[in-house]
PDB file of N, CA and C in Angstrom:
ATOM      1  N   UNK A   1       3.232  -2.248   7.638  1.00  0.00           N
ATOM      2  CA  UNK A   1       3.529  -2.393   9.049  1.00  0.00           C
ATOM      3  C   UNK A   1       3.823  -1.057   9.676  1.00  0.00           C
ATOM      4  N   UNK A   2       4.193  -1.229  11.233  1.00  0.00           N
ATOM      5  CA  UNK A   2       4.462   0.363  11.702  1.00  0.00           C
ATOM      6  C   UNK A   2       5.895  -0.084  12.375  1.00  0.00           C
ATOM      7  N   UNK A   3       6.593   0.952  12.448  1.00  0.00           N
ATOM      8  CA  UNK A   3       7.925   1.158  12.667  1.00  0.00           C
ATOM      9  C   UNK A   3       7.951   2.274  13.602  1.00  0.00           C
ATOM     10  N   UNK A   4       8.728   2.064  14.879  1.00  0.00           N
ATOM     11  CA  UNK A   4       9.141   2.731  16.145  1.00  0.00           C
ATOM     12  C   UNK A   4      10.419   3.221  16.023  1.00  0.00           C
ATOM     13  N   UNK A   5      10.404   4.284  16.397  1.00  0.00           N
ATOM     14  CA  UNK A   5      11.789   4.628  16.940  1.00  0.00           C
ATOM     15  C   UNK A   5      12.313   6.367  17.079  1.00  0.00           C
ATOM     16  N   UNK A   6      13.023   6.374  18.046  1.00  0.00           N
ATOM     17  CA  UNK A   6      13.231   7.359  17.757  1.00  0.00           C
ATOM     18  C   UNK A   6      12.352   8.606  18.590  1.00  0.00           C
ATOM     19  N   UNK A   7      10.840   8.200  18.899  1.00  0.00           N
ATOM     20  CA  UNK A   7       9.931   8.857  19.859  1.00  0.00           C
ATOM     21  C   UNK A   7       9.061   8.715  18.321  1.00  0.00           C
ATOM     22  N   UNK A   8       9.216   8.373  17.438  1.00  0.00           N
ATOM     23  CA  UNK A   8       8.485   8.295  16.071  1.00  0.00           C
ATOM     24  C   UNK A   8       7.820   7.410  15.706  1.00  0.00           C
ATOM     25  N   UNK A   9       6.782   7.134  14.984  1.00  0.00           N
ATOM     26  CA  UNK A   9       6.057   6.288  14.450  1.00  0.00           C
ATOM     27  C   UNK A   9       5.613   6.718  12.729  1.00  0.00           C
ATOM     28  N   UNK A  10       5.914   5.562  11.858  1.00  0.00           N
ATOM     29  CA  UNK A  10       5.796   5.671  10.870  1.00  0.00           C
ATOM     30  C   UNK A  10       4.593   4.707  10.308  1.00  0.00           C
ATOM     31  N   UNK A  11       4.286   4.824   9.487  1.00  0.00           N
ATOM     32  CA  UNK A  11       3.342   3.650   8.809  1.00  0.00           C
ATOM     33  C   UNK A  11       3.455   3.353   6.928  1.00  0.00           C
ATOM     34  N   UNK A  12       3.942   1.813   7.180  1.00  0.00           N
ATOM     35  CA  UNK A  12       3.995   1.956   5.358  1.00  0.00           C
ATOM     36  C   UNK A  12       2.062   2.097   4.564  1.00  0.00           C
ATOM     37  N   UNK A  13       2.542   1.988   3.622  1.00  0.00           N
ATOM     38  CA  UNK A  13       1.290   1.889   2.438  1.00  0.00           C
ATOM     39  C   UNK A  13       1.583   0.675   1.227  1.00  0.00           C
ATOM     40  N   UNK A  14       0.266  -0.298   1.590  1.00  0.00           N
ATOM     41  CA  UNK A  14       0.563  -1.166   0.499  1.00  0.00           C
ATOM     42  C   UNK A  14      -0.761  -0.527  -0.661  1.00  0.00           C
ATOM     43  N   UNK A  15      -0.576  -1.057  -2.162  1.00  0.00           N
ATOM     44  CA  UNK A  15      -1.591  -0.742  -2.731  1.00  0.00           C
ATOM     45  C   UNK A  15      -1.224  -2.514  -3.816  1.00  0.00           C
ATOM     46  N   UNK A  16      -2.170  -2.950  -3.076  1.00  0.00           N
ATOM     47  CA  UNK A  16      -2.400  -4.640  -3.291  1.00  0.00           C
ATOM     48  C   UNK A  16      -3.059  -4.633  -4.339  1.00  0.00           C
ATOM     49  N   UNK A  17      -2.541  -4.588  -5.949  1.00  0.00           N
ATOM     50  CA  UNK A  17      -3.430  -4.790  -6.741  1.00  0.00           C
ATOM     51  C   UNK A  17      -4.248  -6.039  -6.952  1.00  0.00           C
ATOM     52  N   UNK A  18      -3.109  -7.147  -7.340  1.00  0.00           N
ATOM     53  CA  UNK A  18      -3.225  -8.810  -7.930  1.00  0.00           C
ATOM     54  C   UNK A  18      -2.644  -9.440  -6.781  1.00  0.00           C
ATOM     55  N   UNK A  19      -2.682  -9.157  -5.474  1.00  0.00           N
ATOM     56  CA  UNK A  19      -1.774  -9.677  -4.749  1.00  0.00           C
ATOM     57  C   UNK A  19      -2.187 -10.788  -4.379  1.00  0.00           C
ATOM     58  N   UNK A  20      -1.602 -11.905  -4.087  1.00  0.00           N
ATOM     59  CA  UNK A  20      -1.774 -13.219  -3.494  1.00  0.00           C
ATOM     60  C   UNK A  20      -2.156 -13.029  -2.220  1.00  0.00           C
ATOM     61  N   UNK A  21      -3.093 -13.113  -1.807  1.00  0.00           N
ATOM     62  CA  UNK A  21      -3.910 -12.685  -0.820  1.00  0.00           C
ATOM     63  C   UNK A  21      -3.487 -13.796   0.553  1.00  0.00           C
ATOM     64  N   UNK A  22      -3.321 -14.854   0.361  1.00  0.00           N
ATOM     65  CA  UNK A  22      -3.300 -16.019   1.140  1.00  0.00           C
ATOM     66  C   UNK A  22      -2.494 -16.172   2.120  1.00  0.00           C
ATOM     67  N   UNK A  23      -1.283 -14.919   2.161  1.00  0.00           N
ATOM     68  CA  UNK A  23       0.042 -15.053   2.301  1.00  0.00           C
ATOM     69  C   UNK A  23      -0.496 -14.154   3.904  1.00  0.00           C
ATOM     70  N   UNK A  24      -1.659 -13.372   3.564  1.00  0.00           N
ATOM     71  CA  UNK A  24      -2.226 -12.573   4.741  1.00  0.00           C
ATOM     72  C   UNK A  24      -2.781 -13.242   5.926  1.00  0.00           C
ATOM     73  N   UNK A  25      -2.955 -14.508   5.936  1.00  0.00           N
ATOM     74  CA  UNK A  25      -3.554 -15.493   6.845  1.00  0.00           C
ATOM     75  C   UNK A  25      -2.132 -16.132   7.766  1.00  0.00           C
ATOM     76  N   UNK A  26      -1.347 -15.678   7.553  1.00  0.00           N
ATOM     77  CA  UNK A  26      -0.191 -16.277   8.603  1.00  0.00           C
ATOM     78  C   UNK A  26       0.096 -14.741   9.340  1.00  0.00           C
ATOM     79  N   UNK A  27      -0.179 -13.468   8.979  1.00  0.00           N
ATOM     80  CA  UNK A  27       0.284 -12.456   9.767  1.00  0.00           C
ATOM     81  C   UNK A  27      -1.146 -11.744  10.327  1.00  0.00           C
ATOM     82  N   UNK A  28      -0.988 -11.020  11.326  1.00  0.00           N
ATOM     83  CA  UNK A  28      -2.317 -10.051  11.680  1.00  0.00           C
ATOM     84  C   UNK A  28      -1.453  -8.383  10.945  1.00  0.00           C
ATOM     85  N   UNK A  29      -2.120  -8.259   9.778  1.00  0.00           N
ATOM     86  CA  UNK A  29      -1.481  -7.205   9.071  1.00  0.00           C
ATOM     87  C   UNK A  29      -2.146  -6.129   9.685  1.00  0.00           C
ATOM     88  N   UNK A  30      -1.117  -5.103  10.005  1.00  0.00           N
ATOM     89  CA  UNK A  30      -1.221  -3.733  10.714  1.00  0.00           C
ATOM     90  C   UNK A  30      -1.403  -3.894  11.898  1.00  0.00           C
ATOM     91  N   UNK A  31      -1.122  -5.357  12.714  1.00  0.00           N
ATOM     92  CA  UNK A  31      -1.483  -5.495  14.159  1.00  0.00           C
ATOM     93  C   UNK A  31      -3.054  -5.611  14.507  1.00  0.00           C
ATOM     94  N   UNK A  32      -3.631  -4.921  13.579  1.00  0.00           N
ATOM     95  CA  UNK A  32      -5.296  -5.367  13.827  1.00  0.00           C
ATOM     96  C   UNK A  32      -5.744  -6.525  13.640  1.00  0.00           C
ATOM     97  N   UNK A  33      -6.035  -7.101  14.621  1.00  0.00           N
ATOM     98  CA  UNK A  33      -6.994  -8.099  15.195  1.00  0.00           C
ATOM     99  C   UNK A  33      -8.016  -8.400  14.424  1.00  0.00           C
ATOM    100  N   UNK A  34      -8.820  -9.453  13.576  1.00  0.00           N
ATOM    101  CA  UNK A  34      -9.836  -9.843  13.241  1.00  0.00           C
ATOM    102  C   UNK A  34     -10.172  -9.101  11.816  1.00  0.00           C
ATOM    103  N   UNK A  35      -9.169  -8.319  11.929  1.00  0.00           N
ATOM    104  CA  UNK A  35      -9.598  -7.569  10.392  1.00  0.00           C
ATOM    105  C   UNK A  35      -8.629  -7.967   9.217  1.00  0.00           C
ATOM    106  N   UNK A  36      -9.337  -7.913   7.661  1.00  0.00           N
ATOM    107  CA  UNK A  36      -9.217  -8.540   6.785  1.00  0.00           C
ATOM    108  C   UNK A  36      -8.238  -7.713   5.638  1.00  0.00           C
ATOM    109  N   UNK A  37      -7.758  -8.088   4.497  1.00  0.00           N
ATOM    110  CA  UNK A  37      -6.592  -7.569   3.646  1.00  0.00           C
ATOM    111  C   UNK A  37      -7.727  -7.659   2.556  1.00  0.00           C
ATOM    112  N   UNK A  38      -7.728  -7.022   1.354  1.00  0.00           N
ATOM    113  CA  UNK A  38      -7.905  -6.955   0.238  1.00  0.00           C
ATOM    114  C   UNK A  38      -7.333  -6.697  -0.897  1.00  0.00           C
ATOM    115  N   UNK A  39      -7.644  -6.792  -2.135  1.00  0.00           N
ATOM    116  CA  UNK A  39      -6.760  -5.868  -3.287  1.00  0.00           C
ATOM    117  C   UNK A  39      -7.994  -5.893  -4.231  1.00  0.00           C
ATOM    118  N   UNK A  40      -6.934  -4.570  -5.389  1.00  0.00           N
ATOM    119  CA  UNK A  40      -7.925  -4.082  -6.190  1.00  0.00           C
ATOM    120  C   UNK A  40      -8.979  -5.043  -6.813  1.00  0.00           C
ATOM    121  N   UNK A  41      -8.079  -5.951  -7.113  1.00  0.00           N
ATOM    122  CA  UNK A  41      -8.743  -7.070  -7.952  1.00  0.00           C
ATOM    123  C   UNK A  41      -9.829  -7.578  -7.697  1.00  0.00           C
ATOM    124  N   UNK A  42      -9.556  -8.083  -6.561  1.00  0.00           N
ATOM    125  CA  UNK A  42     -10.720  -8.459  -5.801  1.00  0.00           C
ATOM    126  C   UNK A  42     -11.781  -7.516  -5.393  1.00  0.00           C
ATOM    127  N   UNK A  43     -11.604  -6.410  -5.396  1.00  0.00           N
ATOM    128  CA  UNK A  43     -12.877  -5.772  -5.001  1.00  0.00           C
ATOM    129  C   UNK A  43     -13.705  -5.129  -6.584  1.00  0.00           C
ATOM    130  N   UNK A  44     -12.548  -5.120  -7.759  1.00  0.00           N
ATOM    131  CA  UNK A  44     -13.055  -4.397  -8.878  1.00  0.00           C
ATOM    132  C   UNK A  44     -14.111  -6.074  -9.435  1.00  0.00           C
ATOM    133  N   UNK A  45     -13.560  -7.577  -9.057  1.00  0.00           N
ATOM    134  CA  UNK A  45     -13.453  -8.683  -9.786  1.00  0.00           C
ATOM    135  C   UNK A  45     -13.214  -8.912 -11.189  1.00  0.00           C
ATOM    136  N   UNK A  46     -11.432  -8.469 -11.498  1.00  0.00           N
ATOM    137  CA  UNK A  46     -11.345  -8.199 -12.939  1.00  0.00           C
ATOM    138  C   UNK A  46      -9.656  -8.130 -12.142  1.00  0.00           C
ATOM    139  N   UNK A  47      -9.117  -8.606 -12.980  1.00  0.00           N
ATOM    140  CA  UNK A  47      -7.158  -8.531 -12.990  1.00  0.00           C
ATOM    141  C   UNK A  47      -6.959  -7.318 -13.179  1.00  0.00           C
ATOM    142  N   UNK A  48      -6.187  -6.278 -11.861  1.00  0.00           N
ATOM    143  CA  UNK A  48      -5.919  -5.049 -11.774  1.00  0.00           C
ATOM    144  C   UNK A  48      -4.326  -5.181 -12.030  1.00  0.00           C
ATOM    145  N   UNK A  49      -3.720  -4.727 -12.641  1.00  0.00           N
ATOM    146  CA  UNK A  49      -2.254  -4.386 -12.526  1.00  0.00           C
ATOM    147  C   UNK A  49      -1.230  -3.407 -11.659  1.00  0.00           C
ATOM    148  N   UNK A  50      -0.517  -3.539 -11.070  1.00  0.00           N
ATOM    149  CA  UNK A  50       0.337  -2.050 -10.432  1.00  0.00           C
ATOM    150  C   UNK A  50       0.435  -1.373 -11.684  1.00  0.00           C
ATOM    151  N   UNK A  51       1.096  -1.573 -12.760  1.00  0.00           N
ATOM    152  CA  UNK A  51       1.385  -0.568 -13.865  1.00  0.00           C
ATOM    153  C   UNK A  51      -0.126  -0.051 -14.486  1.00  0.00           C
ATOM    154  N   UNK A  52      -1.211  -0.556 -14.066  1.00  0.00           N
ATOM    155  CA  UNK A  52      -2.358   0.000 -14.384  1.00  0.00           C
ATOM    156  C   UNK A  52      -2.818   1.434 -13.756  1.00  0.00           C
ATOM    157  N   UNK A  53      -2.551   1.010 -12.716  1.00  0.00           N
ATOM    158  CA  UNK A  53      -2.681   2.161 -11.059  1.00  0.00           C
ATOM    159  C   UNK A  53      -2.016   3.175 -10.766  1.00  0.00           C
ATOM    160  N   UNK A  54      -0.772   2.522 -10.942  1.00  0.00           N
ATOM    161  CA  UNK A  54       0.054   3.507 -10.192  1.00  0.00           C
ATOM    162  C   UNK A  54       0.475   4.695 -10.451  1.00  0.00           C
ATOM    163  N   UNK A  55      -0.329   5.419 -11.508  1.00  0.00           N
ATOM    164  CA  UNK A  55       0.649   7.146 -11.966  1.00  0.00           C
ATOM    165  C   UNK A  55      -0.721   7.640 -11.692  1.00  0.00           C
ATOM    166  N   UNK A  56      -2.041   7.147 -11.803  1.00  0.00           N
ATOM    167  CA  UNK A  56      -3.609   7.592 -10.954  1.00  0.00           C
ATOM    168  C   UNK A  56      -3.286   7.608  -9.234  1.00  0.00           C
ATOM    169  N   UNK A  57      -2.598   6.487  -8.981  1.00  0.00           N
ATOM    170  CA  UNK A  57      -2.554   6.514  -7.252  1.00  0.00           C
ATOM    171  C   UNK A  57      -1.711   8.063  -7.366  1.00  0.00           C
ATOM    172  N   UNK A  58      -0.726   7.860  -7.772  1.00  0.00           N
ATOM    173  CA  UNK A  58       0.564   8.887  -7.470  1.00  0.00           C
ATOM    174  C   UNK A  58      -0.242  10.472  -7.804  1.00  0.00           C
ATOM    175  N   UNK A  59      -0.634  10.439  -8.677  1.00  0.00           N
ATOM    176  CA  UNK A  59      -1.555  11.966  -9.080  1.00  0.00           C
ATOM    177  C   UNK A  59      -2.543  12.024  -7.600  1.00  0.00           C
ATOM    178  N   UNK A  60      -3.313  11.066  -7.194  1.00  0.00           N
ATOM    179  CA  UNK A  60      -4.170  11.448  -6.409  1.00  0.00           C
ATOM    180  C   UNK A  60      -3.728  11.793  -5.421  1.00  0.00           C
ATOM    181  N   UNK A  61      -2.367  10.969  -4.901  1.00  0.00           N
ATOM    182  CA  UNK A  61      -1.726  11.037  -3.703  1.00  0.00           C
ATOM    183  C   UNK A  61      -0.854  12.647  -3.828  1.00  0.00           C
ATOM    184  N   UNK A  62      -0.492  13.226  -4.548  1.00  0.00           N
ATOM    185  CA  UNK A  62      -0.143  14.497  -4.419  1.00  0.00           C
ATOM    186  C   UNK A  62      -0.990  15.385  -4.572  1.00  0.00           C
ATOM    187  N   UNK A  63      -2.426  15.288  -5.356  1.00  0.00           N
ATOM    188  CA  UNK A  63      -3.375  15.951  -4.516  1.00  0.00           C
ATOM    189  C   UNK A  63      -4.383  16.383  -3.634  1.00  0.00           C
ATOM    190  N   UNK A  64      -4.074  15.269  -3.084  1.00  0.00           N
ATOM    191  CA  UNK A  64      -4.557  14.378  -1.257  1.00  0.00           C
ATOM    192  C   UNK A  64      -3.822  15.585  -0.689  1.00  0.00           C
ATOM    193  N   UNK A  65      -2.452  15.368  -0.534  1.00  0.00           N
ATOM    194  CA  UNK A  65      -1.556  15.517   0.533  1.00  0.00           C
ATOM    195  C   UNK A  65      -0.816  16.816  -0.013  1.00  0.00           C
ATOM    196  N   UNK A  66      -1.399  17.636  -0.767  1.00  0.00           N
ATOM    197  CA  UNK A  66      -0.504  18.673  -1.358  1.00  0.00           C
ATOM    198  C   UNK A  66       0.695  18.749  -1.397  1.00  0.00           C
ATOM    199  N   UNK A  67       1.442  17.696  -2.175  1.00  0.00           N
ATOM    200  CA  UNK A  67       2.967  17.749  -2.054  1.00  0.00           C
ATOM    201  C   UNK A  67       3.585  17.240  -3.454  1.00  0.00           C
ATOM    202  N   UNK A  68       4.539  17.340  -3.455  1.00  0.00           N
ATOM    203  CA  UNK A  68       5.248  17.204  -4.562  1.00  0.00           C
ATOM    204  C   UNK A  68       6.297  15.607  -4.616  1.00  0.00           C
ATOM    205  N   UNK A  69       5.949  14.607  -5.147  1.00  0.00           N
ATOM    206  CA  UNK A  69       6.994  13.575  -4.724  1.00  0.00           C
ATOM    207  C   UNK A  69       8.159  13.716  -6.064  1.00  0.00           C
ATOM    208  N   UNK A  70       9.255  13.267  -5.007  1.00  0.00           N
ATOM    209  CA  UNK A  70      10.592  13.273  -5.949  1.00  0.00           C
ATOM    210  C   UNK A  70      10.842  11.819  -5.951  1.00  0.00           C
ATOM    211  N   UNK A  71      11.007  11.628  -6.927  1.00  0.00           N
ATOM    212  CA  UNK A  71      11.925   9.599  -7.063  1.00  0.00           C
ATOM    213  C   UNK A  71      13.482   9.603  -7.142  1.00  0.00           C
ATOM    214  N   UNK A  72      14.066   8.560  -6.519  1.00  0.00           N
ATOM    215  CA  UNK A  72      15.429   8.866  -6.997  1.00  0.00           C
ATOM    216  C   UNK A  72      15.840   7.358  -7.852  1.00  0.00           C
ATOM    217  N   UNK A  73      16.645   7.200  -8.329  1.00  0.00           N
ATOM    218  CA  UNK A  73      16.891   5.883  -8.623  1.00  0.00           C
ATOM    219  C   UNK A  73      17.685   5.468  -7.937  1.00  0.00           C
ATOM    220  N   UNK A  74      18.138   5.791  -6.794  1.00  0.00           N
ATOM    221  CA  UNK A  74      19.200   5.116  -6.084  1.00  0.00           C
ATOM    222  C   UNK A  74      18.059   4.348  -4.531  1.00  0.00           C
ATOM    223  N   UNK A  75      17.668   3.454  -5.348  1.00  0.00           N
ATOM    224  CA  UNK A  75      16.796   3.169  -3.369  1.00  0.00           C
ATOM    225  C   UNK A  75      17.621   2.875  -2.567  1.00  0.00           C
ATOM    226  N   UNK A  76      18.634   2.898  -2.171  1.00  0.00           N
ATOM    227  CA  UNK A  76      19.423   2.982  -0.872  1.00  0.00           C
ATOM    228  C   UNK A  76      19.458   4.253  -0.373  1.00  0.00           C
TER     229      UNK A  76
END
């Protein structure tokens, strides 16, 4: 979704591996109109996992965006 405030605009990132897709037909996700949700799964047609993905997303995504991500364990 996108989030206001502030004079700011943010935007999250989903990365929908196995996701239950169905749940997308009660919202217009990202506010766009007529357009459709997917996940990996569905587009690879084979059961994708997050723990499959996610340290390939994270590598690519820091050298997409040239940056360095820090994790904390405190998500608050």
């Amino acid at each position: 979704g996108v989030h206001c405030g502030n004079h700011i605009t943010s935007h999250g990132l989903a990365l929908n591996c196995c996701t239950d897709l169905t749940w997308f037909d009660h919202i217009v996700p990202c506010g766009l109109e007529g357009k459709g949700v997917t996940s990996l799964s569905r587009e690879l047609g084979r059961h994708v996992t997050v723990d499959h993905v996610l340290q390939p997303f994270l590598d690519s995504f820091q050298e997409v965006f040239d940056c360095t991500l820090v994790f904390s364990e405190d998500p608050g």
